[in-house]
Protein backbone atom coordinates (compact mmCIF):
# COMPACT_ATOMS: atom_id res chain seq x y z
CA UNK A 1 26.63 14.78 -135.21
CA UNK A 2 23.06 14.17 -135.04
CA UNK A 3 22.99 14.03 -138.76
CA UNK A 4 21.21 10.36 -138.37
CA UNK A 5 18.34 11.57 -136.02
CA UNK A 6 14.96 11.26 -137.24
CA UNK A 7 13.92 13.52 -134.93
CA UNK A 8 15.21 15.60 -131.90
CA UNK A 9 12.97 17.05 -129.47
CA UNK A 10 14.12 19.58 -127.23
CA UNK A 11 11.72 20.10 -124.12
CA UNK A 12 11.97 21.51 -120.40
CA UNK A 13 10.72 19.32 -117.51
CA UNK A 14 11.29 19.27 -113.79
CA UNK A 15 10.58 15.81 -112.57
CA UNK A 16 10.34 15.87 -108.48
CA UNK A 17 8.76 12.45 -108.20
CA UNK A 18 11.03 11.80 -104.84
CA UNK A 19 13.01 13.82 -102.85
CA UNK A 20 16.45 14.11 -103.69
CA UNK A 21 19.41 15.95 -102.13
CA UNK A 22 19.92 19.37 -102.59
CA UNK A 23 21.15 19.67 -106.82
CA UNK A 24 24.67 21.10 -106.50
CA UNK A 25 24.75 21.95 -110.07
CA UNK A 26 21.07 24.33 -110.18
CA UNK A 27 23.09 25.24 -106.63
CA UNK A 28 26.63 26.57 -108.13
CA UNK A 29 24.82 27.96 -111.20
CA UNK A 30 21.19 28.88 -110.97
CA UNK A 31 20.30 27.09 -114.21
CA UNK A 32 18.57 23.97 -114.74
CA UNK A 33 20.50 21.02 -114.59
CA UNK A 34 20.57 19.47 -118.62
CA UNK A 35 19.42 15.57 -118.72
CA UNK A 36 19.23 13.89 -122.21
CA UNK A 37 16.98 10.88 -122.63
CA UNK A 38 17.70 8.63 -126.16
CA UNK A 39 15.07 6.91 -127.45
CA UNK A 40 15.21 4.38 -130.63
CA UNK A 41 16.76 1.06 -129.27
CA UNK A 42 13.58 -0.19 -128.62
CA UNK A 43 10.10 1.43 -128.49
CA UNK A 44 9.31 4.80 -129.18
CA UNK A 45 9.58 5.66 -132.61
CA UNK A 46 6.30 4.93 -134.07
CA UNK A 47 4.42 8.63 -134.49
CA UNK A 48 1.86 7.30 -131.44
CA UNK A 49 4.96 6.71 -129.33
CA UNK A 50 6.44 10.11 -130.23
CA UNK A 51 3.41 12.25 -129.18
CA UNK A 52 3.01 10.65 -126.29
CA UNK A 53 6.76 11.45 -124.99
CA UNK A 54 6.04 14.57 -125.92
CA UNK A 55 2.61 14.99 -124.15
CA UNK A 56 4.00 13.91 -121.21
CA UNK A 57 7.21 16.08 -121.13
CA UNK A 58 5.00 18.90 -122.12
CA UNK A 59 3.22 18.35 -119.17
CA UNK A 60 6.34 18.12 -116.66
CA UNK A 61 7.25 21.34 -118.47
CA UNK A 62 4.39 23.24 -116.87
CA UNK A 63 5.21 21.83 -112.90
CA UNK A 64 8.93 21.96 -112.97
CA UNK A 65 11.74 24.02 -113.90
CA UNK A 66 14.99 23.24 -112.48
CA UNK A 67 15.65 20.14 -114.86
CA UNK A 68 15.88 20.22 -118.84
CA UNK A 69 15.25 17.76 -120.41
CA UNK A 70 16.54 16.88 -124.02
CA UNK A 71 14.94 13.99 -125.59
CA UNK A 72 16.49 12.72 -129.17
CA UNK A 73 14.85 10.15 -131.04
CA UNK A 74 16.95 8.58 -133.46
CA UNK A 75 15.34 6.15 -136.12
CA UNK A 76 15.66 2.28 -134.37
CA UNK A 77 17.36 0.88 -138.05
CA UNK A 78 20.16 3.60 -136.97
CA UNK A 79 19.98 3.91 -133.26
CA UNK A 80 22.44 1.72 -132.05
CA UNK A 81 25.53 3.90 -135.11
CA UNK A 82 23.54 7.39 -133.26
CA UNK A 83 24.10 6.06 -129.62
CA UNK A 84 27.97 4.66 -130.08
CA UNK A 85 28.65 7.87 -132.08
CA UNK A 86 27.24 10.27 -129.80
CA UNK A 87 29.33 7.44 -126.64
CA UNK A 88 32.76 8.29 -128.60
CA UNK A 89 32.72 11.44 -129.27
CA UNK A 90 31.70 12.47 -125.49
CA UNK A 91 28.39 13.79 -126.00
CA UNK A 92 27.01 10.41 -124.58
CA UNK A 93 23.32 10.71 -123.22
CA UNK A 94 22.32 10.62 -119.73
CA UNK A 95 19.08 8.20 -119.97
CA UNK A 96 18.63 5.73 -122.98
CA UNK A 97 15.31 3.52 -123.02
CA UNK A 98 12.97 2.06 -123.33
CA UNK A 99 15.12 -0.72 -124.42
CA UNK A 100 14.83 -4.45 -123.59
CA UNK A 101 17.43 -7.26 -123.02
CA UNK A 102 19.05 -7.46 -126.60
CA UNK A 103 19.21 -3.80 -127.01
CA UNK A 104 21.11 -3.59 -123.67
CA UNK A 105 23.75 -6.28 -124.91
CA UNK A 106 25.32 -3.92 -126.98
CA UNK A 107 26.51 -1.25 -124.69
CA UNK A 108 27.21 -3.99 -121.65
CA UNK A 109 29.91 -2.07 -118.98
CA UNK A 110 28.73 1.15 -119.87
CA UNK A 111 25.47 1.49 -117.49
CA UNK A 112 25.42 3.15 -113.95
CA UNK A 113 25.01 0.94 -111.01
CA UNK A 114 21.76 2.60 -109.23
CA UNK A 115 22.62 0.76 -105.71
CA UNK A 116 24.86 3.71 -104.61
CA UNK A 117 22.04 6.27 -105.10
CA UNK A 118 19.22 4.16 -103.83
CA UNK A 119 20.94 3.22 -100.68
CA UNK A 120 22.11 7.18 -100.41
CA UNK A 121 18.45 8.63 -100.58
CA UNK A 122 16.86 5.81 -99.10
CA UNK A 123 14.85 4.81 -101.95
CA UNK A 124 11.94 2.33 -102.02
CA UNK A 125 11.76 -0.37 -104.25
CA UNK A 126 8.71 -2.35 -102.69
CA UNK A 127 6.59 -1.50 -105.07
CA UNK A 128 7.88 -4.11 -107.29
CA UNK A 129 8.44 -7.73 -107.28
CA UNK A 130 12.17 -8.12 -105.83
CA UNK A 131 12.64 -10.92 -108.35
CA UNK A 132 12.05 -8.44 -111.02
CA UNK A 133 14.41 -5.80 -109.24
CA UNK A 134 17.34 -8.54 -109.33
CA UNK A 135 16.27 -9.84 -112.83
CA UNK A 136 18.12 -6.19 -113.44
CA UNK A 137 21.38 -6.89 -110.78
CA UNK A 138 24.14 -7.93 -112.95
CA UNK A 139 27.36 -9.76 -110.91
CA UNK A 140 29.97 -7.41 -112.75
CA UNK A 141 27.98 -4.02 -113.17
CA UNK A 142 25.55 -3.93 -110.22
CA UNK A 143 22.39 -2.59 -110.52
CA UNK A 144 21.86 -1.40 -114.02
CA UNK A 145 17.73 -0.31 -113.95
CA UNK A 146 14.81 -0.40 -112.11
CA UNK A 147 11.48 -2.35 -113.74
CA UNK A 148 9.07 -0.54 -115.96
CA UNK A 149 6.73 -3.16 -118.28
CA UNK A 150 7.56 -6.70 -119.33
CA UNK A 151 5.66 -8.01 -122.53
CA UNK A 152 3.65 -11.44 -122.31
CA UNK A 153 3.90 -12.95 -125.45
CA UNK A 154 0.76 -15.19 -126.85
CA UNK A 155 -1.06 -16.16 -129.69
CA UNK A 156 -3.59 -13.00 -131.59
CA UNK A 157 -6.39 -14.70 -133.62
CA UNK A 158 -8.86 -13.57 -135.75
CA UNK A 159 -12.19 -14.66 -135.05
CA UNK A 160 -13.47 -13.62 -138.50
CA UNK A 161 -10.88 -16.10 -140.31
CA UNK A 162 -11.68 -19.46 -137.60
CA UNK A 163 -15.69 -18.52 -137.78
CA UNK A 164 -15.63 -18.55 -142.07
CA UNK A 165 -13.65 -21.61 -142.10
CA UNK A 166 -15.82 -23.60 -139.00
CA UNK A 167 -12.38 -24.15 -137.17
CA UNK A 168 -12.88 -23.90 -133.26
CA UNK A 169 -10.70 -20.97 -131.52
CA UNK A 170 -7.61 -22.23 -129.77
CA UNK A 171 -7.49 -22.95 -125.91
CA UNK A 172 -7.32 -19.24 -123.78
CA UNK A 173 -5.76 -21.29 -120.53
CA UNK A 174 -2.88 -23.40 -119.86
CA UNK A 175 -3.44 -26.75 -119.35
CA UNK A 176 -6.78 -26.43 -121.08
CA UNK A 177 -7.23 -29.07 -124.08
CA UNK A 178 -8.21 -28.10 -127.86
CA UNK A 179 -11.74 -28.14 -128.51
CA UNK A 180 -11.82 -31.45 -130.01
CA UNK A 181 -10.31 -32.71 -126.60
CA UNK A 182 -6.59 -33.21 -128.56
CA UNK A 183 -3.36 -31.78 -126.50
CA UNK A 184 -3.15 -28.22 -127.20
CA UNK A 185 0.18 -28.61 -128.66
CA UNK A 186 2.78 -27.86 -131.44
CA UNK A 187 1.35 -30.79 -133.76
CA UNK A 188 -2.27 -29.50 -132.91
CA UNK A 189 -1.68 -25.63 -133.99
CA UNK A 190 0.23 -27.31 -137.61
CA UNK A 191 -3.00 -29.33 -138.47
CA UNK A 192 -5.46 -26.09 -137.33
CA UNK A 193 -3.11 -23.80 -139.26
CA UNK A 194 -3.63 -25.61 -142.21
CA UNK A 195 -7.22 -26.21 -142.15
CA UNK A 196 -6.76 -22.09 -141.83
CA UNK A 197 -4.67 -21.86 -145.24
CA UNK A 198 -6.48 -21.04 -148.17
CA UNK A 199 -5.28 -20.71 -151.68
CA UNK A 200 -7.26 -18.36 -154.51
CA UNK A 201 -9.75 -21.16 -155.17
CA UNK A 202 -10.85 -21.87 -151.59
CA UNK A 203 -8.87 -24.85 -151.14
CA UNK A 204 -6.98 -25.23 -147.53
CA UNK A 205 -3.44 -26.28 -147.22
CA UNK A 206 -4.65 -30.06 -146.70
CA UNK A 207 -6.08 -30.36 -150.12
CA UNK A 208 -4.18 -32.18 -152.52
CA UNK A 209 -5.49 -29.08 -155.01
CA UNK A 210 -4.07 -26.87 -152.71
CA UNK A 211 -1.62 -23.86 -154.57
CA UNK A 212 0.94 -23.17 -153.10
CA UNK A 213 1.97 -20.40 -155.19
CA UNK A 214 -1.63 -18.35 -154.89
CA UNK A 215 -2.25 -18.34 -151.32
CA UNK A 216 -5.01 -16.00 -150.11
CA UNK A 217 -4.97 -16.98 -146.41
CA UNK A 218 -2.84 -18.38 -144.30
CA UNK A 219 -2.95 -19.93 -140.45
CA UNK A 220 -0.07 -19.26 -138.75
CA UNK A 221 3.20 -16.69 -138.50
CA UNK A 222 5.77 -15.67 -135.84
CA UNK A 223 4.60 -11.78 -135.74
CA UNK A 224 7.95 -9.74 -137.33
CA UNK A 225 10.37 -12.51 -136.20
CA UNK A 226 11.34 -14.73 -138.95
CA UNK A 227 14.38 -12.47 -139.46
CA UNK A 228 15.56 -13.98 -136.22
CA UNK A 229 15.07 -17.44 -135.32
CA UNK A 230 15.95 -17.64 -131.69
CA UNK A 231 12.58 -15.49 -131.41
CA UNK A 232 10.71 -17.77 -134.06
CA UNK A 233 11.13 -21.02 -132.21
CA UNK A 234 11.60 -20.15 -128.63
CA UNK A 235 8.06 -19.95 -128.07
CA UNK A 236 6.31 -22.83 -128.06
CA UNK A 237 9.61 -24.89 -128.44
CA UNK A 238 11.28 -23.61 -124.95
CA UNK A 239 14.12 -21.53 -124.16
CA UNK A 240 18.28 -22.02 -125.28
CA UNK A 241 21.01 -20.30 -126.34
CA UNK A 242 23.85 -20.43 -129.07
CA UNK A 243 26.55 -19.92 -126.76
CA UNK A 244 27.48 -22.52 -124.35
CA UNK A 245 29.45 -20.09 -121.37
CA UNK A 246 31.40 -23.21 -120.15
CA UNK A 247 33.08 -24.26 -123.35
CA UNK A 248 32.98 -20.96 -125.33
CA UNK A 249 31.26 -23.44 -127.97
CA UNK A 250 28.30 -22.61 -130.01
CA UNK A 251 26.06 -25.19 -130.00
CA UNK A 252 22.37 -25.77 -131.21
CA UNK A 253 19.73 -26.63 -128.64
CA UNK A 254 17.85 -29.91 -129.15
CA UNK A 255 14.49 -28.01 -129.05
CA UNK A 256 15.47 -25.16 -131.30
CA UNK A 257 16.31 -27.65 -133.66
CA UNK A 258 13.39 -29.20 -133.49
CA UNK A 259 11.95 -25.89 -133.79
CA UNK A 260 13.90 -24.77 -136.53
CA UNK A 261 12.94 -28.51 -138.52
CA UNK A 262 9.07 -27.34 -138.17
CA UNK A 263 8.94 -23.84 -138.89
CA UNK A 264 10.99 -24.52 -142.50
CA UNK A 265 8.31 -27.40 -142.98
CA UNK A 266 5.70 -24.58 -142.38
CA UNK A 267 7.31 -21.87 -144.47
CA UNK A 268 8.27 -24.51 -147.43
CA UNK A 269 6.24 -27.41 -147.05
CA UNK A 270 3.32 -27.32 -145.05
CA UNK A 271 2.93 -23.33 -146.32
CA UNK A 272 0.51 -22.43 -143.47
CA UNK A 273 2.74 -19.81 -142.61
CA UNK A 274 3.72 -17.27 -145.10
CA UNK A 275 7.66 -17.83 -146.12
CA UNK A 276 9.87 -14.33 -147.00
CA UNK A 277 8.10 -13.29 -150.00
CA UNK A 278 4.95 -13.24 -148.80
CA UNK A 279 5.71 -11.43 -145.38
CA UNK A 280 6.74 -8.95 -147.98
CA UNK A 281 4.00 -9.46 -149.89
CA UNK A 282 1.46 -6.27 -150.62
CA UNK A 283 -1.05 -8.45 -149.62
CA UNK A 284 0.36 -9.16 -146.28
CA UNK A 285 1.54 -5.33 -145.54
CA UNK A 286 5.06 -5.93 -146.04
CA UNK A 287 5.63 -7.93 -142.61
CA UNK A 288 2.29 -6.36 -140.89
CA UNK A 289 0.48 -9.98 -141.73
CA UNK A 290 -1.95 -10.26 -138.60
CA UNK A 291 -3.40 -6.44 -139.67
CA UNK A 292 -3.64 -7.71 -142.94
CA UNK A 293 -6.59 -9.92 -141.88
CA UNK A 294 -5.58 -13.01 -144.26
CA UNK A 295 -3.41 -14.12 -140.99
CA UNK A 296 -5.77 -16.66 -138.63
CA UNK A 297 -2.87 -16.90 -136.23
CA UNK A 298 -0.18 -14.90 -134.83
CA UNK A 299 2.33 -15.22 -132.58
CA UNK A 300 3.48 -12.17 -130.51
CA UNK A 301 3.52 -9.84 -127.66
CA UNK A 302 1.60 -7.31 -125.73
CA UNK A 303 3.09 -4.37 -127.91
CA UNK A 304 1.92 -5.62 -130.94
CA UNK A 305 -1.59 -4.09 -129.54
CA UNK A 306 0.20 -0.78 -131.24
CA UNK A 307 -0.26 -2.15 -134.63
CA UNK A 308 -3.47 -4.04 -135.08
CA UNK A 309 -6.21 -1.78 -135.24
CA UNK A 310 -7.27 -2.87 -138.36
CA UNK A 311 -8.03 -6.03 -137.57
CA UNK A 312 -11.94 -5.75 -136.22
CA UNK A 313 -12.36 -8.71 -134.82
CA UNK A 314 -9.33 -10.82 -132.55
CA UNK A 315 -8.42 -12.47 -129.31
CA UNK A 316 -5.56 -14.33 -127.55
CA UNK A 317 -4.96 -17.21 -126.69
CA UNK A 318 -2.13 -19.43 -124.99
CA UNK A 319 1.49 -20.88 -126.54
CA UNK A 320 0.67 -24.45 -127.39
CA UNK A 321 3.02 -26.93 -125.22
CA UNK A 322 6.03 -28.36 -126.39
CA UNK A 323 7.13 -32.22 -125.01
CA UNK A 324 4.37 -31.43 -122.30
CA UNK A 325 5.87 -27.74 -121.45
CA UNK A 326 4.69 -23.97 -122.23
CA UNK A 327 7.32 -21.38 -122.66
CA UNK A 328 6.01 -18.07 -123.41
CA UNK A 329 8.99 -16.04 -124.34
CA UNK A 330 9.01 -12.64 -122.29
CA UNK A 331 10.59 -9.11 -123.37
CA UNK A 332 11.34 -6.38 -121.12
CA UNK A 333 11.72 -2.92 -121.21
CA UNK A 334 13.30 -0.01 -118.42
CA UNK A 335 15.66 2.94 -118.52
CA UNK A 336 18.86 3.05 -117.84
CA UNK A 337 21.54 5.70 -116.75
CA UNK A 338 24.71 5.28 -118.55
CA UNK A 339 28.20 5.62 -116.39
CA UNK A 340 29.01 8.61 -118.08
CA UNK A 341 26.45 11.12 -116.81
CA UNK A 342 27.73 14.21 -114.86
CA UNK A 343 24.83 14.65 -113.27
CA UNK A 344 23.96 11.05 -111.13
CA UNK A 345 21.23 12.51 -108.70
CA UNK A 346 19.34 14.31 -111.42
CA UNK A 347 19.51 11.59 -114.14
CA UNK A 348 18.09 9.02 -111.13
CA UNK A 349 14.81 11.91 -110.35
CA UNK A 350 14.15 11.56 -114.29
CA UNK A 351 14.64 7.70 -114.15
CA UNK A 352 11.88 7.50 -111.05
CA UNK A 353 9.41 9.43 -112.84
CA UNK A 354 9.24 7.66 -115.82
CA UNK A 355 9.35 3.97 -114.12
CA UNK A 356 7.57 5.29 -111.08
CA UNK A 357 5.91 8.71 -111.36
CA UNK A 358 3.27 10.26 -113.33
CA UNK A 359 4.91 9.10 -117.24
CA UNK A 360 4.53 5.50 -116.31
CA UNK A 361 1.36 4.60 -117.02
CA UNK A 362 0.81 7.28 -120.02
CA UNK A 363 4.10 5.48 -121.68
CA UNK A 364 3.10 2.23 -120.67
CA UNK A 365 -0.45 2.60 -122.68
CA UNK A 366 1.12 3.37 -125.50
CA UNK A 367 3.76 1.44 -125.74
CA UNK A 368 1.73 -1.87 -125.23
CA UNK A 369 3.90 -2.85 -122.37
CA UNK A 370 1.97 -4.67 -119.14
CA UNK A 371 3.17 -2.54 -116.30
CA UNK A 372 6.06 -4.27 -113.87
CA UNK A 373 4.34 -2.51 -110.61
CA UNK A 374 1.43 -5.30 -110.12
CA UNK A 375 -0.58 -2.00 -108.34
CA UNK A 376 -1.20 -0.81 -112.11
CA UNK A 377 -2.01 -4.16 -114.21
CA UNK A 378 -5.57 -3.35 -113.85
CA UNK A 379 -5.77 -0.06 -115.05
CA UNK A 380 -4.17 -1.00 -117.97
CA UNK A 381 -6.21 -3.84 -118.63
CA UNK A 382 -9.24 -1.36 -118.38
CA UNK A 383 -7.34 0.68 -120.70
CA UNK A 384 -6.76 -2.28 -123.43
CA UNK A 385 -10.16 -3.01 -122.79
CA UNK A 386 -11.65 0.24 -123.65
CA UNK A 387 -9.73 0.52 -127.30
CA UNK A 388 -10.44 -3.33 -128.19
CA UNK A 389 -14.41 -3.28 -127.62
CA UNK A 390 -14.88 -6.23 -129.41
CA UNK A 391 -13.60 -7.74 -125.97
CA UNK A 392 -10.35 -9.20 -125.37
CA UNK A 393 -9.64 -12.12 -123.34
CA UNK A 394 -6.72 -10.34 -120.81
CA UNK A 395 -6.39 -12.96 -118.57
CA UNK A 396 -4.12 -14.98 -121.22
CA UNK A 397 -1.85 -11.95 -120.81
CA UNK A 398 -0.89 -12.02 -117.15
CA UNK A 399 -0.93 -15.87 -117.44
CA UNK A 400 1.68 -16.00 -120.36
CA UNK A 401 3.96 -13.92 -118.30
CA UNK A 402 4.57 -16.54 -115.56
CA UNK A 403 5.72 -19.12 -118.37
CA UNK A 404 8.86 -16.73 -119.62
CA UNK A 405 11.91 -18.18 -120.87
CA UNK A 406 15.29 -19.07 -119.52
CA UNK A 407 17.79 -18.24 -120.60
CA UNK A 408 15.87 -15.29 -122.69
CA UNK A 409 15.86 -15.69 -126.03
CA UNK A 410 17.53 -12.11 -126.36
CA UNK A 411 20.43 -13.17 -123.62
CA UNK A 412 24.18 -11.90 -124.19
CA UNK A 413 26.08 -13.37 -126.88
CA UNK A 414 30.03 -12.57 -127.07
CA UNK A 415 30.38 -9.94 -129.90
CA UNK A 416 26.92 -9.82 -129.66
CA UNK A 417 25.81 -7.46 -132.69
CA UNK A 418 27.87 -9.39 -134.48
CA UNK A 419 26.27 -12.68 -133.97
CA UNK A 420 23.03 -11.91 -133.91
CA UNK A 421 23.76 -9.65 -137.20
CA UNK A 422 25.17 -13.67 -138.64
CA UNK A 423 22.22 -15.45 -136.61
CA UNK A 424 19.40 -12.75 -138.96
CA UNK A 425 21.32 -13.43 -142.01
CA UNK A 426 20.76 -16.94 -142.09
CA UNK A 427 17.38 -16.45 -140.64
CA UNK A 428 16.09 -14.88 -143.65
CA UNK A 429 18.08 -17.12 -145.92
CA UNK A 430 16.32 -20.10 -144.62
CA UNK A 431 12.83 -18.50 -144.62
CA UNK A 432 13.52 -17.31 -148.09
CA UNK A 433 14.87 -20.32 -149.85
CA UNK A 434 13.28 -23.79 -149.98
CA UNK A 435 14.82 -26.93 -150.75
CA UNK A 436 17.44 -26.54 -147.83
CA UNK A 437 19.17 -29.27 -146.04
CA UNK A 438 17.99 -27.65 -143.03
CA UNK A 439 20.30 -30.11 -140.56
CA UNK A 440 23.57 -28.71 -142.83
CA UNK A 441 22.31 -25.24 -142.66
CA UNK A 442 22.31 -25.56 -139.00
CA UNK A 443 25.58 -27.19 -138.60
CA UNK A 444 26.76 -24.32 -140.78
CA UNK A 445 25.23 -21.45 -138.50
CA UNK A 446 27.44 -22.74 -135.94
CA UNK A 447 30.16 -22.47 -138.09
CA UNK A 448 29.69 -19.07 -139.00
CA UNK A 449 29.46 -18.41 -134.64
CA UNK A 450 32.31 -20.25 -133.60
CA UNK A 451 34.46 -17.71 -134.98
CA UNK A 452 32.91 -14.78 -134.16
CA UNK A 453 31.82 -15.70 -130.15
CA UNK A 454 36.12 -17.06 -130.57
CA UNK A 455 37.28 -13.11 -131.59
CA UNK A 456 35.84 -11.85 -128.49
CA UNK A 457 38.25 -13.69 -126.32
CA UNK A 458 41.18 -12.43 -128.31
């Protein structure tokens, strides 16, 4: 059954961060209660994210011993066929995570409402933000996880790229104009973004030389998310949804649309932002473009800090405004016990150590994520801080994360894999292909919904 792993890791770790009742099962049986934690929804794949799960059971292993702890990593491209397989044939795991909102839509009614155990051992949850404790209460399942990191999303630059081409950085505050004194807006990053966009003969994307078919440089790209738009154009065009809950409609957002209408200019028209085939590009790492360092500007979060270390020379700065309004589209990421663990109590001790306890920090470092416990923000700006030593403007980061979206960009969707499965499909068509009636091709993504958010009510 575990045929699709990548990689299964088998380790021992008692994890004592609170005081729980007395373990009926390491009671009945002297032997260490068995707790499996799945990884691959979300984070922890990458080989930096794999050593340091295993560092930090490895340590556990040499404090505790009442608890074992087996830890499968399954690749993320078939994480979601390893979970549902492992679900049906009643093997399901105890723990899954880190995973963030989309990953969670797919196994909705399956998780284990925490309330119950909290309220039984008397468990503190002051050490977070109680918004960001009921930002996990859902009306139908209860309380489905407790916070562990949220990722700010903002712009990267590279300083290199702005200083050759005598382009002034962008603004690193909101409200704060462009240099020039101009609105630090969506029209203002398309005409820096071009003067950024170089062909093979030095001209920028302006020039009426300009060659569109040898570009060496370009100014702009939504990090990894032109394979789904909803991310591409949330931020800085503000948040919306598909899915209307009222009529059981699909529907299209004015402001995506208006999104949608400007990034096809950019990929097809404008070309300041690289279209399909040169994401995939050799030159442009095969979707890695900021690392490639022939990307000015790119837009993403704080776990993209995994991935750049090529890049010698980059800061952050802040979403440009849409219509007068920043949206800086947030992703979270937590644990979360699923309903069909035999073993609550125990599952909830390995749940507090690795939002709570000694892990969380450790995992938080190297995952990229900005800790949800405001006690260790600090620390783990000192920590970004010490790896980028070209010096890093982290302020922008805990200021994008009070401009999040709403609805998320990632929110449920009925037959969710599904639909977002149709919604990448003609995400890449339409970064792929130019010439598009781009109005009729979103008329016809709703098309292609209807039906499929329709079967889920049957």
């Amino acid at each position: 059954m575990f045929r699709k792993l990548a990689v299964t890791v088998v380790l021992v770790a008692v994890l004592m961060a609170i005081a729980l009742p007395f373990s009926p099962a390491v009671a009945q049986t002297g032997e260490p209660v068995v707790i499996t934690w799945f990884i691959g929804l979300g984070a922890g794949g990458q080989p930096e994210h794999k050593a340091a799960q295993e560092e930090v059971m490895a340590a556990f292993n040499e404090a505790h011993d009442d608890i074992e702890l087996e830890i499968i990593v399954a690749d993320f491209d078939v994480s979601r066929d390893t979970l549902s397989t492992l679900i049906a044939s009643g093997d399901a795991p105890d723990i899954v995570g880190p995973v963030g909102i989309g990953g969670s839509n797919d196994y909705a009614g399956t998780f284990l409402d925490l309330q119950p155990i909290i309220d039984e051992i008397g468990y503190d949850t002051s050490r977070w933000d109680p918004a960001l404790v009921e930002f996990y209460r859902d009306p139908i399942e209860g309380l489905t996880a407790l916070p562990f990191s949220i990722y700010p999303s903002f712009i990267f630059f590279n300083r290199d790229l702005f200083d050759a081409a005598g382009v002034d950085y962008p603004p690193q505050a909101f409200g704060e104009p462009y240099a020039d004194g101009d609105e630090w807006n969506v029209d203002k990053l398309r005409e820096i973004a071009m003067l950024l966009t170089l062909d093979a003969n030095g001209n920028n994307a302006t020039s009426a030389d300009f060659d569109a078919a040898n570009i060496v440089q370009f100014g702009f790209a939504p990090q990894w998310w032109g394979d789904d738009i909803r991310s591409a154009v949330t931020s800085p065009f503000g948040a919306g949804s598909f899915y209307d809950a009222e009529t059981g409609k699909a529907v299209m957002p004015e402001n995506w649309a208006a999104g949608i209408r400007w990034l096809y200019q950019a990929w097809h028209t404008d070309h300041f932002a690289p279209d399909y085939n040169y994401q995939q590009s050799d030159m442009l790492l095969a979707g890695n473009v900021f690392n490639s360092n022939k990307v000015a500007m790119a837009y993403s979060h704080t776990w993209y800090t995994c991935c750049l270390l090529d890049v010698p020379n980059w800061d952050i700065a802040v979403v440009p405004s849409y219509e007068g309004t920043y949206t800086a589209k947030l992703h979270v990421d937590t644990f979360r016990i699923l309903k069909y663990t035999e073993h609550p109590l125990e599952a909830f001790t390995v749940l507090d150590e690795l939002v709570a306890g000694e892990a969380m920090p450790k995992l938080l470092t190297v995952y990229g994520a900005m800790p949800a416990d405001e006690a260790y923000v600090q620390p783990f700006m000192d920590n970004l801080d010490a790896t980028f030593s070209q010096g890093v403007n982290w302020d922008v980061v805990i200021e994008s994360g009070k401009y999040p979206d709403n609805p998320n960009h990632e929110s449920w969707l009925p037959n969710y894999t599904e639909a977002v499965n149709a919604i990448k499909n003609w995400s890449l068509n339409v970064q792929a292909t130019p010439g598009l009636d781009i109005d009729a091709e979103m008329e016809a993504l709703l098309a292609t919904l209807q039906p499929i958010f329709d079967a889920a009510a049957e």
